[in-house]
C-alpha atoms as a PDB file:
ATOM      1  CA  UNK A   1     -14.784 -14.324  -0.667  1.00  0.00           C
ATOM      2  CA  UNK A   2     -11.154 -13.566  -0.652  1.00  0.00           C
ATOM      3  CA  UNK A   3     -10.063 -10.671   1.524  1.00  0.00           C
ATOM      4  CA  UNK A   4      -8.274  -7.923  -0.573  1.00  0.00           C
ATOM      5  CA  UNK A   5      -4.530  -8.049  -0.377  1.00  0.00           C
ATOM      6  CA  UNK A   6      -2.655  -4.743   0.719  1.00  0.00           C
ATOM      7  CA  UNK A   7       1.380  -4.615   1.504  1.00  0.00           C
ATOM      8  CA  UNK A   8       1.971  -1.959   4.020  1.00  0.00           C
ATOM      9  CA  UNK A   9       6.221  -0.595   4.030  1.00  0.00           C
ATOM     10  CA  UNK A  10       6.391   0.800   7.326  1.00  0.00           C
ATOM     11  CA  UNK A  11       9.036   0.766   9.605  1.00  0.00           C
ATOM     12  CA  UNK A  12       7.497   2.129  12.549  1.00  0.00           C
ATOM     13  CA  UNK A  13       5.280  -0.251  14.993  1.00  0.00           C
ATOM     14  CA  UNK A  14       3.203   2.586  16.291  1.00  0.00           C
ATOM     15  CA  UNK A  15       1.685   3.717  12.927  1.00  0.00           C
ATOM     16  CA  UNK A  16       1.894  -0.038  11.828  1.00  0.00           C
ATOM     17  CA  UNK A  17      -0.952  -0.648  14.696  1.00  0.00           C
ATOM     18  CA  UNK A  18      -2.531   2.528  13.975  1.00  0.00           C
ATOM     19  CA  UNK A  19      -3.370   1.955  10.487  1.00  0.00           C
ATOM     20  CA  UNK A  20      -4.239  -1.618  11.384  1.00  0.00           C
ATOM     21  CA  UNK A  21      -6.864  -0.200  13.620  1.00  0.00           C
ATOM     22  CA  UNK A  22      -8.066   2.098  11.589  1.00  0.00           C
ATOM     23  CA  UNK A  23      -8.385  -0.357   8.602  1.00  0.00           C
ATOM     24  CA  UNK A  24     -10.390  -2.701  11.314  1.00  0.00           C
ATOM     25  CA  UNK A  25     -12.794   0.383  12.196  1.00  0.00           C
ATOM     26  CA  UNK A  26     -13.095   1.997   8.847  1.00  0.00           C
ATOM     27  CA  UNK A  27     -13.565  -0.998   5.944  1.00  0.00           C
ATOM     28  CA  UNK A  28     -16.539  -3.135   5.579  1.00  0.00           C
ATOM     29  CA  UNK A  29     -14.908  -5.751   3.326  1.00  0.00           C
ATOM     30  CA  UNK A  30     -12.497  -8.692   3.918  1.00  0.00           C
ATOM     31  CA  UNK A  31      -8.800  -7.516   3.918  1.00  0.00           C
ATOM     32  CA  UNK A  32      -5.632  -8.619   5.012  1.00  0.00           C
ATOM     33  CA  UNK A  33      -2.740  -6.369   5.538  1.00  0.00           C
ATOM     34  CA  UNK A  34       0.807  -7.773   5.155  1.00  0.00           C
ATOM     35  CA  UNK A  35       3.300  -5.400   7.049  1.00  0.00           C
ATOM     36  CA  UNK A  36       7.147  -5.172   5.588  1.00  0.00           C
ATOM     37  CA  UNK A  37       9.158  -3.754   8.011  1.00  0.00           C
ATOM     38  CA  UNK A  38      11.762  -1.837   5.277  1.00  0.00           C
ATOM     39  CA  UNK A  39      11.932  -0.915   1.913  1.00  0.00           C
ATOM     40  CA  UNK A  40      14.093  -4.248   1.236  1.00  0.00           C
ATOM     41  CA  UNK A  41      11.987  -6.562   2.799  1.00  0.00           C
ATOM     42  CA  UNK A  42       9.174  -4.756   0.879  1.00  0.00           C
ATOM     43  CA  UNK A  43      10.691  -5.705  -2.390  1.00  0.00           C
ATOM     44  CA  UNK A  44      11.072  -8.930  -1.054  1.00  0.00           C
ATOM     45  CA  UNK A  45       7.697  -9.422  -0.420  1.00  0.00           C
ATOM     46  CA  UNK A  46       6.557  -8.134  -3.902  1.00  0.00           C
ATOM     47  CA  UNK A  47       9.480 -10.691  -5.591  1.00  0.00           C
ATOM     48  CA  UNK A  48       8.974 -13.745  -3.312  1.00  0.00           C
ATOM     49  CA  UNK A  49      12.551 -13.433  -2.678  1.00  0.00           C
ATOM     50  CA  UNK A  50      14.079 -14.902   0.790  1.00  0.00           C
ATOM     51  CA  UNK A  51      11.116 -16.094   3.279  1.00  0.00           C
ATOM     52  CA  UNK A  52       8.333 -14.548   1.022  1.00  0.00           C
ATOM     53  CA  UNK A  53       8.354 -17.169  -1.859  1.00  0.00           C
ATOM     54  CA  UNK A  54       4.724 -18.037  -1.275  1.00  0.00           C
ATOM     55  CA  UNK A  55       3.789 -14.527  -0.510  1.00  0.00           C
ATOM     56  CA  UNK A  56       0.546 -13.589  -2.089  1.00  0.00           C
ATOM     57  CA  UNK A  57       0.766 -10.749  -4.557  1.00  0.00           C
ATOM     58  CA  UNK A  58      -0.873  -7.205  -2.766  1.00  0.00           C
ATOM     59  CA  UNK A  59      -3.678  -5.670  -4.943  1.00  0.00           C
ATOM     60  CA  UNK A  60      -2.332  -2.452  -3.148  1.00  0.00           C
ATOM     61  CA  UNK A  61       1.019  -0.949  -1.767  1.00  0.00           C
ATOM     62  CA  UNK A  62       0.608   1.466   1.010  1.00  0.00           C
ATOM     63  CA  UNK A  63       4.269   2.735   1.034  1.00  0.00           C
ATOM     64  CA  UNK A  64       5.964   4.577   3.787  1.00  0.00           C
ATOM     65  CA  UNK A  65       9.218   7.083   2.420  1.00  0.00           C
ATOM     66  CA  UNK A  66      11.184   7.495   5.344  1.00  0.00           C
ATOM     67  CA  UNK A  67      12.475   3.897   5.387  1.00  0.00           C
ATOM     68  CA  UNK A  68      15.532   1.846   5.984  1.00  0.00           C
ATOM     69  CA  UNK A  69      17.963   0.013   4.038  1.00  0.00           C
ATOM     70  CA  UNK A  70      15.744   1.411   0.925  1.00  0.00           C
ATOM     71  CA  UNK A  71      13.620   4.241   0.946  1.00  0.00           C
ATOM     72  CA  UNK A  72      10.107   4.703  -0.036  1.00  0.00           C
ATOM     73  CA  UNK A  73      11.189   6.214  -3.445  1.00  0.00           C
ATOM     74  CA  UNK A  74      14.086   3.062  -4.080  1.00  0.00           C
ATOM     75  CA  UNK A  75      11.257   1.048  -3.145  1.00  0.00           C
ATOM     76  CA  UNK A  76       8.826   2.884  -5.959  1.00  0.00           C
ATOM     77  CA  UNK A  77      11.150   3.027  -8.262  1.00  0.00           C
ATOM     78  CA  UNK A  78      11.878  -0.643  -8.009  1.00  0.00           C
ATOM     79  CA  UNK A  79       8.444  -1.537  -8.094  1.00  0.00           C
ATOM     80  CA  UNK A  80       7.677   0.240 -11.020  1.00  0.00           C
ATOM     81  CA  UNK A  81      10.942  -1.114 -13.478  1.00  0.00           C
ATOM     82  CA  UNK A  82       9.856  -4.776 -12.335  1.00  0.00           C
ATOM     83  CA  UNK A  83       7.495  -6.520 -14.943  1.00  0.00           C
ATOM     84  CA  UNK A  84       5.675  -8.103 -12.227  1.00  0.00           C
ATOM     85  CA  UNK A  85       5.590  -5.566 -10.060  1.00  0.00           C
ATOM     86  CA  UNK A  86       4.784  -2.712 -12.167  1.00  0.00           C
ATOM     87  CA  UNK A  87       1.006  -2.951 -12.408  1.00  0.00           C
ATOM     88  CA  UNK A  88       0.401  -2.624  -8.649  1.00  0.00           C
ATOM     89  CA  UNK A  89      -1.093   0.496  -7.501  1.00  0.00           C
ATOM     90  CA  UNK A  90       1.093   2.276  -4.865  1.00  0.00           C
ATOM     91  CA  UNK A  91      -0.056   4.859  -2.628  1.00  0.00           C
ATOM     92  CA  UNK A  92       2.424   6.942  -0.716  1.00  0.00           C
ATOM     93  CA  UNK A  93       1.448   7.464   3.022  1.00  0.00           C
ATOM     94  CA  UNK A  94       3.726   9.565   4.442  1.00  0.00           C
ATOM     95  CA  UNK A  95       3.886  12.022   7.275  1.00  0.00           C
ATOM     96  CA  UNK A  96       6.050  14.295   4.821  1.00  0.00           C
ATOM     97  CA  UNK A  97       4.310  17.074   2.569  1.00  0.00           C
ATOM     98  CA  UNK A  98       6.572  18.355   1.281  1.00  0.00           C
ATOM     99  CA  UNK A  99       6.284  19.304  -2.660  1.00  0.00           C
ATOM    100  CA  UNK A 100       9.686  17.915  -3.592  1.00  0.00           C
ATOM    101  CA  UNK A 101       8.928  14.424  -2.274  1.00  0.00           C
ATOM    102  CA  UNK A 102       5.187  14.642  -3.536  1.00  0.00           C
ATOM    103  CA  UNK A 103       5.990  15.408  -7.495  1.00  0.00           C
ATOM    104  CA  UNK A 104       9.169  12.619  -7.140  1.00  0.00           C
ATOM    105  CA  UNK A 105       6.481  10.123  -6.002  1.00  0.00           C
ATOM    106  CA  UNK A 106       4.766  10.961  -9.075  1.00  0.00           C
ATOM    107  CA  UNK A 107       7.379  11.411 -11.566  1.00  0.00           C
ATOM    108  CA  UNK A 108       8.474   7.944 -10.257  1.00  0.00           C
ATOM    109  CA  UNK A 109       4.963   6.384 -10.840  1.00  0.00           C
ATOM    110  CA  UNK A 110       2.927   6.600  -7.569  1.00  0.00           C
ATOM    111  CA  UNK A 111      -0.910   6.324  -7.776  1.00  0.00           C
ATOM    112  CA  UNK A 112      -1.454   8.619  -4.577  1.00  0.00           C
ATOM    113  CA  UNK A 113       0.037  10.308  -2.210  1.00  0.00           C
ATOM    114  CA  UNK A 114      -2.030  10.813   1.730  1.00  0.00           C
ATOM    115  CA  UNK A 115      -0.234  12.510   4.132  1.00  0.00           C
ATOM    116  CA  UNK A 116      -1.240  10.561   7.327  1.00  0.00           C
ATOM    117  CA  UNK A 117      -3.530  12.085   9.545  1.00  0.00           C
ATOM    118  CA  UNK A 118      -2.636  12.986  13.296  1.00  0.00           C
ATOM    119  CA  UNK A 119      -5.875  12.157  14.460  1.00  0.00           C
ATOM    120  CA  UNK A 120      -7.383   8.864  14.689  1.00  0.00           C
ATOM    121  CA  UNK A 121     -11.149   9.354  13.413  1.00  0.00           C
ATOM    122  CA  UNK A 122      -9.305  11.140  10.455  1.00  0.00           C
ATOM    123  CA  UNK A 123      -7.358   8.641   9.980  1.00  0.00           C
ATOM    124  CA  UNK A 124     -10.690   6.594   9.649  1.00  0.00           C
ATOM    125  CA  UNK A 125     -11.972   8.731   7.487  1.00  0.00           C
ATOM    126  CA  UNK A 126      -9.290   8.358   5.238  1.00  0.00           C
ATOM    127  CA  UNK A 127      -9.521   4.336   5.153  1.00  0.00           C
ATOM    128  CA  UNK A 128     -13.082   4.734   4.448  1.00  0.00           C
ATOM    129  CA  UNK A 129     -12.299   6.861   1.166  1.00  0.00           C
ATOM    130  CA  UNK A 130      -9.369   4.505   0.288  1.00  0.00           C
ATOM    131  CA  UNK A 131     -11.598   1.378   0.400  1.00  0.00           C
ATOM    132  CA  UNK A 132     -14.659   3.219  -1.584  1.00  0.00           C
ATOM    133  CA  UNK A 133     -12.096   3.744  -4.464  1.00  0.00           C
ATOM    134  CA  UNK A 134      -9.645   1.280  -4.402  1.00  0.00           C
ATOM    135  CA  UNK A 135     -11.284  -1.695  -3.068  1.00  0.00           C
ATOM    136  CA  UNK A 136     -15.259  -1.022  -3.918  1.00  0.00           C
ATOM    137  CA  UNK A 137     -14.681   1.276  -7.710  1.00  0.00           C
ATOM    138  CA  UNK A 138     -11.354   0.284  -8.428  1.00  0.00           C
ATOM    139  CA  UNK A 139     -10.829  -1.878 -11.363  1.00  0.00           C
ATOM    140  CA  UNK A 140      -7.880  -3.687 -10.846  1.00  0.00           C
ATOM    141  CA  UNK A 141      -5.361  -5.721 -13.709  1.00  0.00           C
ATOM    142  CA  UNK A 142      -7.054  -9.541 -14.084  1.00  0.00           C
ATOM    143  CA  UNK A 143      -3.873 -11.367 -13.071  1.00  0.00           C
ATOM    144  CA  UNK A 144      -4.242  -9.646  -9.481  1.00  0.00           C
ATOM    145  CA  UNK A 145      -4.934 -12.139  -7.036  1.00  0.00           C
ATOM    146  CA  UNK A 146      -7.948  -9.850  -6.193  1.00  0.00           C
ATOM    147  CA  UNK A 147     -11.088  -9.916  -8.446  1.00  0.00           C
ATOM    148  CA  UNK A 148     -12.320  -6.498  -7.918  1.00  0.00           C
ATOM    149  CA  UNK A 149     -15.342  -6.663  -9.963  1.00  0.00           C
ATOM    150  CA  UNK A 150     -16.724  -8.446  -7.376  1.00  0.00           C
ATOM    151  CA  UNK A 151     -17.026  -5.733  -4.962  1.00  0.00           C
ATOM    152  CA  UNK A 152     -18.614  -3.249  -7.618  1.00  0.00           C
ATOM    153  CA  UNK A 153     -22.387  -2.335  -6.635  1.00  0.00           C
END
């Protein structure tokens, strides 16, 4: 069974690891998380531009905001005016709540928006809910790498 394919934009290494962890502790089914570093090497990734070219295609973005050389919203925004990027479900996980950045995420074409928890069992938790929905329910486009159907019980 192929694992499920997830793109994680995050430029710190500490919450890189943590979510890493918490993906090992929390999910039941095969998944491999590719980690972009910045918002340009993000877009990269999701082009096959520079040292991505064989760079499988996420079934998921789990995009950091506060990032550099682009930001989480270039990044979105980018991702969503690309024809084979758009379909790609993108979930903002961000330490920020604040309302401004939450309804531009939207506006801009996010499919979620987690603030990340402090704690580490939440943070679990919240891996646990992401993976019943998007990787066991979710229904994803046919051209994803990622045959979703399988998963659905």
């Amino acid at each position: 069974m192929n694992p499920f394919n997830i793109l994680l934009v995050e430029d710190n290494p500490g919450d890189v690891l943590l979510t890493q962890e918490a993906f090992r502790h929390a999910v039941t089914k095969p998944v491999k998380i590719h980690v972009a570093k910045d918002g340009q090497e993000g877009i990269e990734f999701l082009t096959k531009a520079g040292s991505h070219q064989t760079a499988q295609t996420p079934s998921l973005v789990l995009l950091d905001l506060n990032l550099p050389f682009k930001n989480g919203m270039e990044v979105l925004e980018e991702i969503r005016k690309n024809e084979r990027t758009k379909h790609i479900p993108v979930i903002i996980l961000s330490t920020s709540t604040n309302q401004r950045e939450v309804k531009r995420s939207y506006e801009l074409g996010a499919n979620s928006y987690l603030a990340k928890p402090i704690d580490f069992n939440d943070f679990v938790q919240m891996v646990k809910r992401l993976e019943h929905y998007w990787i066991d329910r979710s229904i994803l486009p046919q051209d994803s790498p990622y045959d979703s159907a399988s998963y659905v019980n």
